[in-house]
N, C-alpha and C. Protein backbone atom coordinates (compact mmCIF):
# COMPACT_ATOMS: atom_id res chain seq x y z
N UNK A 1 0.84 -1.19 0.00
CA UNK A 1 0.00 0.00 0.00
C UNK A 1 0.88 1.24 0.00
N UNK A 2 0.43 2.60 -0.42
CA UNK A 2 1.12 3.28 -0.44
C UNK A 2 0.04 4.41 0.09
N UNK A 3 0.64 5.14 0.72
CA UNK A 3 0.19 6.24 1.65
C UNK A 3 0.22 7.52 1.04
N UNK A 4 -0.92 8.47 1.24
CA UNK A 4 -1.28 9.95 -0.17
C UNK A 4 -1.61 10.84 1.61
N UNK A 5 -0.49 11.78 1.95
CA UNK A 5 -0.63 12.53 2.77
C UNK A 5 -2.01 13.88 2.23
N UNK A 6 -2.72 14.39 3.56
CA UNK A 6 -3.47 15.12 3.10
C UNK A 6 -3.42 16.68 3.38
N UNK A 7 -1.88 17.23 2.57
CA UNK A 7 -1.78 19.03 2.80
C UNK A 7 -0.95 18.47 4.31
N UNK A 8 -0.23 17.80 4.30
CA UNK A 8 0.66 17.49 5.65
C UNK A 8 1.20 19.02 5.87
N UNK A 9 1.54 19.01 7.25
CA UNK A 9 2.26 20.40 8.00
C UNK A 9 1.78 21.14 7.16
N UNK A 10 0.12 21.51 7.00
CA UNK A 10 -0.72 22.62 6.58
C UNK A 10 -0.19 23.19 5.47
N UNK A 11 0.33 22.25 4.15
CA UNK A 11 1.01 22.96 3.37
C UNK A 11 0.17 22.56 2.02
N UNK A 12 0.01 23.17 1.04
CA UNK A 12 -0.79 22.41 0.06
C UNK A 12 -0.03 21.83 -0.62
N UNK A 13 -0.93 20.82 -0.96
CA UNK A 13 -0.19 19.75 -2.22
C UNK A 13 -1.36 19.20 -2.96
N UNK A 14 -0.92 18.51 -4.09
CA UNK A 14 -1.99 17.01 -4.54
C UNK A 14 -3.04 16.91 -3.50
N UNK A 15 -4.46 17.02 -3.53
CA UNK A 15 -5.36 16.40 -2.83
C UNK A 15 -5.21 14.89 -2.54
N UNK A 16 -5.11 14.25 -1.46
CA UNK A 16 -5.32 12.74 -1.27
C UNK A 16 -6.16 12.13 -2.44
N UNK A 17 -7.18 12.61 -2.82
CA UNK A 17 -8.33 11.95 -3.14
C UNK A 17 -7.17 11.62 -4.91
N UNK A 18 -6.84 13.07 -5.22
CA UNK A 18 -6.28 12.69 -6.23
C UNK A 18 -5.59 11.98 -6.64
N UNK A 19 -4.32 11.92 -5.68
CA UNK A 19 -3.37 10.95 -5.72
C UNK A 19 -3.80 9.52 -5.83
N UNK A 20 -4.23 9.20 -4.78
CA UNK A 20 -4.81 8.10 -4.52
C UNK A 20 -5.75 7.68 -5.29
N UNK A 21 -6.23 8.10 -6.23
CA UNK A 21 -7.05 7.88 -7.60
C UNK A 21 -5.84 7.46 -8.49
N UNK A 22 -4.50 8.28 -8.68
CA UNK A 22 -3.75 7.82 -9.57
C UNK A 22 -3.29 6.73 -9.25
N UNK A 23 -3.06 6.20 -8.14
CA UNK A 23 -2.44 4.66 -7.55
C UNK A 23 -3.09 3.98 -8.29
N UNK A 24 -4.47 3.97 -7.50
CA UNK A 24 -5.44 3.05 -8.02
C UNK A 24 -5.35 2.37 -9.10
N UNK A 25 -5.25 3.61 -10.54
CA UNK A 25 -4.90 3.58 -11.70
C UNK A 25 -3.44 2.55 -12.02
N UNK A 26 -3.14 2.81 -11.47
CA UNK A 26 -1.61 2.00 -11.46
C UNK A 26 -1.68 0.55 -11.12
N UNK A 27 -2.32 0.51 -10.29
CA UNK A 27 -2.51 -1.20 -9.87
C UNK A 27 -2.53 -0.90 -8.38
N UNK A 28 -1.96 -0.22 -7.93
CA UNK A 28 -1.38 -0.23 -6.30
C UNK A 28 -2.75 0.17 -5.88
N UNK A 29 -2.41 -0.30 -4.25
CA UNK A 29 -3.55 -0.17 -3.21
C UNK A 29 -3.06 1.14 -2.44
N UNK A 30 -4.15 2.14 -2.52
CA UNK A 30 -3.85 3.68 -1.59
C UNK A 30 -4.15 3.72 -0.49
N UNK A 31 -3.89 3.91 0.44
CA UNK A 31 -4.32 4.16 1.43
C UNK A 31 -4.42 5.70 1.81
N UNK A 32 -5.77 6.34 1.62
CA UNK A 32 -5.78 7.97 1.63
C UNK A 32 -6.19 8.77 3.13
N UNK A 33 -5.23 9.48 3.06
CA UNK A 33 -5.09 10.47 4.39
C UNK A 33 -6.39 11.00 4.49
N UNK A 34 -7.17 11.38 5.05
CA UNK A 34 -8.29 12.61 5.44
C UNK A 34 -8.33 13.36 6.76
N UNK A 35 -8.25 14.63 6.72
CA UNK A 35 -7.82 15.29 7.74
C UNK A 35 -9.02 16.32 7.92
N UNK A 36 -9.12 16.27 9.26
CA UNK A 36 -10.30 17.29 9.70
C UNK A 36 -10.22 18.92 9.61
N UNK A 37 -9.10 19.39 10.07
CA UNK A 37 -8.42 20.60 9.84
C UNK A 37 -9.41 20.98 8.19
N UNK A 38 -10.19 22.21 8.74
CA UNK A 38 -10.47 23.36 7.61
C UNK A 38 -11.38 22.53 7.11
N UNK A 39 -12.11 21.23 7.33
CA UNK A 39 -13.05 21.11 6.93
C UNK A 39 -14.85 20.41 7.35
N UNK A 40 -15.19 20.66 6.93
CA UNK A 40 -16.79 20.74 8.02
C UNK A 40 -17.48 19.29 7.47
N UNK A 41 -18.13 19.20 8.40
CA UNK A 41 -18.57 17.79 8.57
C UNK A 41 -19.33 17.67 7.11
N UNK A 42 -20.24 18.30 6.32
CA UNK A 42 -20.69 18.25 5.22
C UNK A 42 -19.35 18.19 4.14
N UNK A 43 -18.42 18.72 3.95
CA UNK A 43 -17.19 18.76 3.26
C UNK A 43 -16.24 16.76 3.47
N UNK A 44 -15.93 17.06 4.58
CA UNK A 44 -15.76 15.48 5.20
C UNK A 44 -16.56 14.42 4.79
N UNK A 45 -18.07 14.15 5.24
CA UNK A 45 -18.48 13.43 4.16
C UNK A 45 -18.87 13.25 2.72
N UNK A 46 -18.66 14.46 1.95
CA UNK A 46 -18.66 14.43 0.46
C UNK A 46 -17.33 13.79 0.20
N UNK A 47 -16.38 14.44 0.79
CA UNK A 47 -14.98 14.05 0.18
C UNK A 47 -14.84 12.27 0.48
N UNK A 48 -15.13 11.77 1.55
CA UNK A 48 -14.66 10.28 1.63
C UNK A 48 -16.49 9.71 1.12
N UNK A 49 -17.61 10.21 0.59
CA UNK A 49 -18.11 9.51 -0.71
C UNK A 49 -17.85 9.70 -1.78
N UNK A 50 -16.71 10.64 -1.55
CA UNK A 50 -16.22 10.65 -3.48
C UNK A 50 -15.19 9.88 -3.69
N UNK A 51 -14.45 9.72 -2.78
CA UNK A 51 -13.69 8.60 -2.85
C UNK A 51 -13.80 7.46 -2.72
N UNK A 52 -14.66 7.30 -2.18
CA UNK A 52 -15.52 5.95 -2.30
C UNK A 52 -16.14 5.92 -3.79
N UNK A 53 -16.69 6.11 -4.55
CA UNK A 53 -17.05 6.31 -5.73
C UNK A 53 -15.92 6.48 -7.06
N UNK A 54 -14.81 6.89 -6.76
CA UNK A 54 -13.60 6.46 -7.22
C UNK A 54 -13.59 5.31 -7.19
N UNK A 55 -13.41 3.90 -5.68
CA UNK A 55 -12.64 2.84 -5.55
C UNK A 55 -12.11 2.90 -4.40
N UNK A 56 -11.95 4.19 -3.72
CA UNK A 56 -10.69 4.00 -2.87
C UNK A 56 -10.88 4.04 -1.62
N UNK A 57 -10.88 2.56 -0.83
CA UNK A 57 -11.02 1.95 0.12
C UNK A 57 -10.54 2.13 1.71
N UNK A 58 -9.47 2.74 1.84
CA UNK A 58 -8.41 2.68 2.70
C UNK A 58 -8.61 4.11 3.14
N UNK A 59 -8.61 4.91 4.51
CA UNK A 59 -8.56 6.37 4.54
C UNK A 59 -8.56 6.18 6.12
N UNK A 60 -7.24 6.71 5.80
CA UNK A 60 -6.02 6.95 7.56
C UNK A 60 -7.07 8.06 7.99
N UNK A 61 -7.91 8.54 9.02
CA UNK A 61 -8.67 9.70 9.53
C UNK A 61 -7.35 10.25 10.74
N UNK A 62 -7.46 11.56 10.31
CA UNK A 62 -6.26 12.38 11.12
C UNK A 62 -7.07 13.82 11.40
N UNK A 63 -6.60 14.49 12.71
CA UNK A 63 -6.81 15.92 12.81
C UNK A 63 -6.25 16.67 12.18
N UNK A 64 -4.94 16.49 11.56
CA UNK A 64 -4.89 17.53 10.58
C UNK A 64 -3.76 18.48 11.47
N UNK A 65 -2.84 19.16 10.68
CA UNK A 65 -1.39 19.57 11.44
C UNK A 65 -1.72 21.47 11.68
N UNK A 66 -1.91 21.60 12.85
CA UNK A 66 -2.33 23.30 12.71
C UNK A 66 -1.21 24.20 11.56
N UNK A 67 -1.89 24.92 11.40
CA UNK A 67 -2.11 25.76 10.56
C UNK A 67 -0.80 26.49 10.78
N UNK A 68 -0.47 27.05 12.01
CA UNK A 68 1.02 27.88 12.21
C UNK A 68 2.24 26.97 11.67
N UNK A 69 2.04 25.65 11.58
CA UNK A 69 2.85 24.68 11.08
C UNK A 69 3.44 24.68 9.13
N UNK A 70 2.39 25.11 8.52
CA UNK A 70 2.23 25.34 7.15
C UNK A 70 3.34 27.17 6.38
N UNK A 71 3.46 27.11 5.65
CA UNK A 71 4.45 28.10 4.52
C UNK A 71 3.58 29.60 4.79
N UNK A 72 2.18 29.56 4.64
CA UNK A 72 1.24 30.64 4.59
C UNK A 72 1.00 31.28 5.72
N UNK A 73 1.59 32.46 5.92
CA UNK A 73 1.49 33.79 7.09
C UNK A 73 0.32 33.69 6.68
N UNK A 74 -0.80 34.34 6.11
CA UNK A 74 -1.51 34.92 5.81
C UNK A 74 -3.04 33.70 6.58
N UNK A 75 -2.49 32.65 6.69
CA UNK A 75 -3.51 31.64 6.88
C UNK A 75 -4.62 31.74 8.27
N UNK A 76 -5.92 31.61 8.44
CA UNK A 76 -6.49 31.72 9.12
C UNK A 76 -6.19 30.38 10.32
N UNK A 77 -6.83 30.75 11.43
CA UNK A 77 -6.70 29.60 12.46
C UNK A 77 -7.15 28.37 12.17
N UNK A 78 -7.21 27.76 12.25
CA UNK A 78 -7.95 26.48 11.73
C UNK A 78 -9.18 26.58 12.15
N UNK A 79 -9.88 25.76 11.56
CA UNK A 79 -11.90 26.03 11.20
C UNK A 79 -11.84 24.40 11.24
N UNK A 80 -11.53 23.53 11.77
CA UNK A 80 -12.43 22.43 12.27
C UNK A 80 -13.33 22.27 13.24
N UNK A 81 -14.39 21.50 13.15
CA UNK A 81 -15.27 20.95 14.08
C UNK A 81 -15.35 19.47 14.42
N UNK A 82 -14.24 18.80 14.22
CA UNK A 82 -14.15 17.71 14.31
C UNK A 82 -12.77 17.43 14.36
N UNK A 83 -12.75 16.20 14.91
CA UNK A 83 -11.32 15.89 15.30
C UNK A 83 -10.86 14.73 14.94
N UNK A 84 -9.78 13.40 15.22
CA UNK A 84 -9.90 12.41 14.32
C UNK A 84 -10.71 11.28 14.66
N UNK A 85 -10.90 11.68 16.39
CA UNK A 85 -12.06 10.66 16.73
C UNK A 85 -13.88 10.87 15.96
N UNK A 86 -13.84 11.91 16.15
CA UNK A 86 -14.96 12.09 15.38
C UNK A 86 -15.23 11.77 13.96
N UNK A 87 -14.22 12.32 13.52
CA UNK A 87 -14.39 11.64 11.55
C UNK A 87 -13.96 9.95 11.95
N UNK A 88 -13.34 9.24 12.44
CA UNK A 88 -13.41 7.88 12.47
C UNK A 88 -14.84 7.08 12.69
N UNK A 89 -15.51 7.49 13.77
CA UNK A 89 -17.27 7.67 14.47
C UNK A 89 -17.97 7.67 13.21
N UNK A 90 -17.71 8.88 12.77
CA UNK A 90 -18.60 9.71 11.34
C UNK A 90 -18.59 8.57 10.41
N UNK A 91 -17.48 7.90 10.14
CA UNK A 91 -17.25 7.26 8.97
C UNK A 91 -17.62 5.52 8.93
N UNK A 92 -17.49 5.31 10.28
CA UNK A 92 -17.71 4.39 10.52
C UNK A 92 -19.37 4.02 10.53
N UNK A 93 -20.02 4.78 11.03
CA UNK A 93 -21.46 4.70 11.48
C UNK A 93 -22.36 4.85 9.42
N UNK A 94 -21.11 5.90 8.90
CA UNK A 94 -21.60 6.08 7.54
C UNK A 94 -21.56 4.56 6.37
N UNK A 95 -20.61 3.71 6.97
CA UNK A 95 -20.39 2.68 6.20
C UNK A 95 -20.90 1.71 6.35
N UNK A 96 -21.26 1.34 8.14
CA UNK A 96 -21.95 0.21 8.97
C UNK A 96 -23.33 0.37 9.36
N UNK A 97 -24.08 1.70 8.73
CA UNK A 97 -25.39 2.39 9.84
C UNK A 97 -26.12 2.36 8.33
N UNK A 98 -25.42 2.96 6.98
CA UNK A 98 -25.29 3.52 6.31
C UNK A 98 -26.59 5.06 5.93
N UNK A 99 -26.16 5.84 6.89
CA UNK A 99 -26.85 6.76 6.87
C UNK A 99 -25.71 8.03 7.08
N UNK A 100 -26.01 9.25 6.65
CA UNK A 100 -25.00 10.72 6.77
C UNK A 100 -25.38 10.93 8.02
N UNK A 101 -24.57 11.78 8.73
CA UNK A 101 -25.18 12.59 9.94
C UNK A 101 -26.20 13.06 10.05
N UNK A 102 -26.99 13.48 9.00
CA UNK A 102 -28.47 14.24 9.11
C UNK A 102 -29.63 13.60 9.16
N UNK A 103 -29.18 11.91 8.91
CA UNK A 103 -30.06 10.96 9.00
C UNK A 103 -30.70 10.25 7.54
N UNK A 104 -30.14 10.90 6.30
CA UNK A 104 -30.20 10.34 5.42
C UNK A 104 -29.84 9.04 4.70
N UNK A 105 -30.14 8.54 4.15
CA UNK A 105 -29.80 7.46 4.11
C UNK A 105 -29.05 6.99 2.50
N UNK A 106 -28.03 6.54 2.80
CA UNK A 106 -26.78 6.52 1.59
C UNK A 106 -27.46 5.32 0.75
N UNK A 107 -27.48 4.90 -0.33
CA UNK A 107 -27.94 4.61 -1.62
C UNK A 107 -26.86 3.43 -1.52
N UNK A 108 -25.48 3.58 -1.74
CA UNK A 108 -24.70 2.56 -1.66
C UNK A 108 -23.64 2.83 -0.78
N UNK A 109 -23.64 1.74 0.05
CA UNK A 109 -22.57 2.01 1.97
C UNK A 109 -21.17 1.78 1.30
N UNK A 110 -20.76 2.53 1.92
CA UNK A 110 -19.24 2.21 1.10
C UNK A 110 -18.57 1.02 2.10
N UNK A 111 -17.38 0.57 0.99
CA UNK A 111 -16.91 -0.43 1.60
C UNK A 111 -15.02 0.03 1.81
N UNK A 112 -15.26 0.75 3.48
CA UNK A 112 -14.06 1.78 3.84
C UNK A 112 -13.17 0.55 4.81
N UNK A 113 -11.87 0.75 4.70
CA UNK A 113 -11.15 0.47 5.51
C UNK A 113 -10.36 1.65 6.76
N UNK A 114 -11.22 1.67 7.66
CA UNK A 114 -10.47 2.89 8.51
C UNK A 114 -9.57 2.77 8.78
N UNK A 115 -8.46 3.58 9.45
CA UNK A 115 -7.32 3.91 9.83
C UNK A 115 -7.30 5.35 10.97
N UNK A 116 -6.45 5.18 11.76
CA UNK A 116 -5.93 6.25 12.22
C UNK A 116 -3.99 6.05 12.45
N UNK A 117 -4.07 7.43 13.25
CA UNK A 117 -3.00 7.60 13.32
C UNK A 117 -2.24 7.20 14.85
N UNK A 118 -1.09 7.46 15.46
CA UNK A 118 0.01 6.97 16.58
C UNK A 118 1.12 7.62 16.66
N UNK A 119 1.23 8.94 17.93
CA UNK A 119 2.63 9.45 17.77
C UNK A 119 3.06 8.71 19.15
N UNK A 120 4.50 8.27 18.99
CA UNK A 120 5.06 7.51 20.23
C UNK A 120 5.81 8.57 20.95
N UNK A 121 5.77 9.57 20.30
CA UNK A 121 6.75 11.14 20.40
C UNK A 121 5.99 11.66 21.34
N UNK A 122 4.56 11.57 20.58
CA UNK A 122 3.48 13.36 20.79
C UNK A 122 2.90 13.46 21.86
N UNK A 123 2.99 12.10 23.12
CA UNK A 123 2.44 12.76 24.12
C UNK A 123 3.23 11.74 24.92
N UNK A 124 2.97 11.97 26.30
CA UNK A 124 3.35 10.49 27.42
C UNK A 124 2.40 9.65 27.09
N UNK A 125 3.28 8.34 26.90
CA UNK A 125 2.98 6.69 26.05
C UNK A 125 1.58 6.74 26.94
N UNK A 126 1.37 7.05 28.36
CA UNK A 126 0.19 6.63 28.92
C UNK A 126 -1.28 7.67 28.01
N UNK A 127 -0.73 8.63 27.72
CA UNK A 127 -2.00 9.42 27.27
C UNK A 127 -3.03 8.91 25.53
N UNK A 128 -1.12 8.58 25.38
CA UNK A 128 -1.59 8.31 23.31
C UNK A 128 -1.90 6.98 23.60
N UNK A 129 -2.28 6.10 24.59
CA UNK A 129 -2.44 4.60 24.76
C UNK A 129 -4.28 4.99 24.33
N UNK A 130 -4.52 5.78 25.68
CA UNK A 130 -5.94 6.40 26.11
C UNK A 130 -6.93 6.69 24.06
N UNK A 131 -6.01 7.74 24.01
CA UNK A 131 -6.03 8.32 22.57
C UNK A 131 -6.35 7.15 21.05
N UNK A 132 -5.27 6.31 21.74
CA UNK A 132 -5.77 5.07 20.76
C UNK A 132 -6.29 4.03 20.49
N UNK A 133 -7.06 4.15 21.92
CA UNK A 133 -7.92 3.23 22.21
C UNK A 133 -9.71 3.47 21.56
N UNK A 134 -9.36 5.42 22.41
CA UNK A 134 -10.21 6.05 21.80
C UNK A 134 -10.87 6.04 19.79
N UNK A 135 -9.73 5.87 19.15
CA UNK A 135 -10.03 5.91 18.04
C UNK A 135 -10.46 4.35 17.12
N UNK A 136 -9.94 3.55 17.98
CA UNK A 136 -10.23 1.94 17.87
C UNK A 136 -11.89 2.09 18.17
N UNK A 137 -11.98 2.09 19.17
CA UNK A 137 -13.50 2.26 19.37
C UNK A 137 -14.64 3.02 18.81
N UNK A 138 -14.49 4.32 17.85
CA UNK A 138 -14.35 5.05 17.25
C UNK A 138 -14.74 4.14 15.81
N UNK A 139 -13.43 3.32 15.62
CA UNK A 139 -14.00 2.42 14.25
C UNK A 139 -12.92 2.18 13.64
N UNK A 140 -11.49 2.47 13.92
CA UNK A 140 -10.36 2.60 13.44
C UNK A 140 -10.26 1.19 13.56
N UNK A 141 -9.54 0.42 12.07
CA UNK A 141 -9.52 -0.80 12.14
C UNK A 141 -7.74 -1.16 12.10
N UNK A 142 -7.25 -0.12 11.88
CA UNK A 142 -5.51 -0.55 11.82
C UNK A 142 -4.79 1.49 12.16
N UNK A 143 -3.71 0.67 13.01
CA UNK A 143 -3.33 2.20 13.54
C UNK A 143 -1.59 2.56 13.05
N UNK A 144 -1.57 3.63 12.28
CA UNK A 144 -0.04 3.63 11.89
C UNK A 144 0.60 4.16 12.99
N UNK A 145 1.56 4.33 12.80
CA UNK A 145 2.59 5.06 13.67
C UNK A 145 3.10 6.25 12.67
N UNK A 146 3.89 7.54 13.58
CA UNK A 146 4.48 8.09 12.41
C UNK A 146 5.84 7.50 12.79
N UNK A 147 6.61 8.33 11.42
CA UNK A 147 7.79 7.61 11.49
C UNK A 147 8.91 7.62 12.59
N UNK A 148 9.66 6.51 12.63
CA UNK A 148 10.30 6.27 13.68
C UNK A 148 11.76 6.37 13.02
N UNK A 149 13.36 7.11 13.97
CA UNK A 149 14.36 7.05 13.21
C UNK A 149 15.05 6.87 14.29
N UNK A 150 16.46 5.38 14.47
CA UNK A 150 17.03 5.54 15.14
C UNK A 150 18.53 6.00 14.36
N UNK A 151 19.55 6.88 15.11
CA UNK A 151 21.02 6.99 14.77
C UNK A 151 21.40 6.40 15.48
C-alpha cells in the first residue's frame, strides 16, 4: 500500500483523493489520508463519498497539522469541528449504519477500511495509549505510527 498525505504540516499539495485515484490507476492499493483541519462535517463526508465512488477503500482519519505549522502567514486559524475521533465515528457509522449525519440514508454504503494515526513522540505513552484506544472504538480498524528514526 502506499500512503497519499493530506496538505501534511498545513502545506498544500496534490489532494489525497487525487493521488490516490492515480495509484489506483496504477494497480497499487492507496491508502488515503483525510484530515479534519479546515473542513466541516458536510465537506468530510462528500470528500470520503467521493472517494468511495472512485474505488478508494483505505482512509487513515487524522486531525490535521495546525495551521502555524504550514508556509502561509496569511492563513487563518484552523476552522475544524471535528477531530480524528470524530471523523473515524462519522465514517464508521456512515459505512456500517449507512446513513449521513443528518439521518439520510446513503444509496450505496461504502466499503471503507479505517485507519488512524500513533505518535510515540506526541504525548506520554500513557495518554496516546488512552487516545488510541479512543479511536479503535471510534472504528479505526488498523493504527499507523508516524515515522520512527534511530542513529
Amino acid at each position: 500500500a502506499a500512503n497519499f498525505t493530506d496538505n501534511a504540516s498545513a502545506s498544500a499539495r496534490m489532494s489525497s483523493i487525487a493521488s490516490s485515484k492515480l495509484c489506483l490507476d496504477l494497480g497499487l492499493e492507496p491508502v488515503m489520508q483525510l484530515q479534519a483541519r479546515d473542513r466541516s462535517r458536510v465537506a468530510l463526508e462528500s470528500d470520503a463519498m467521493g472517494a468511495s465512488g472512485l474505488g478508494i477503500r483505505n482512509i487513515l482519519c487524522l486531525s490535521g497539522d495546525h495551521a502555524c505549522f504550514g508556509p502561509s502567514p496569511m492563513c487563518k486559524p484552523d476552522q475544524s469541528d471535528m477531530d480524528a475521533v470524530q471523523v473515524l465515528w462519522m465514517l464508521r457509522r456512515m459505512r456500517d449504519e449507512g446513513v449521513y449525519l443528518d439521518g439520510r440514508a446513503i444509496k450505496q454504503r461504502p466499503e471503507w477500511f479505517l485507519g488512524a494515526a500513533a505518535s510515540p513522540f506526541g504525548a506520554p505513552p500513557k495518554y496516546e495509549a488512552i487516545r488510541a484506544e479512543k479511536k479503535v472504538n471510534a472504528g479505526a480498524q488498523f493504527i499507523q505510527t508516524q515515522p520512527i528514526f534511530d542513529y
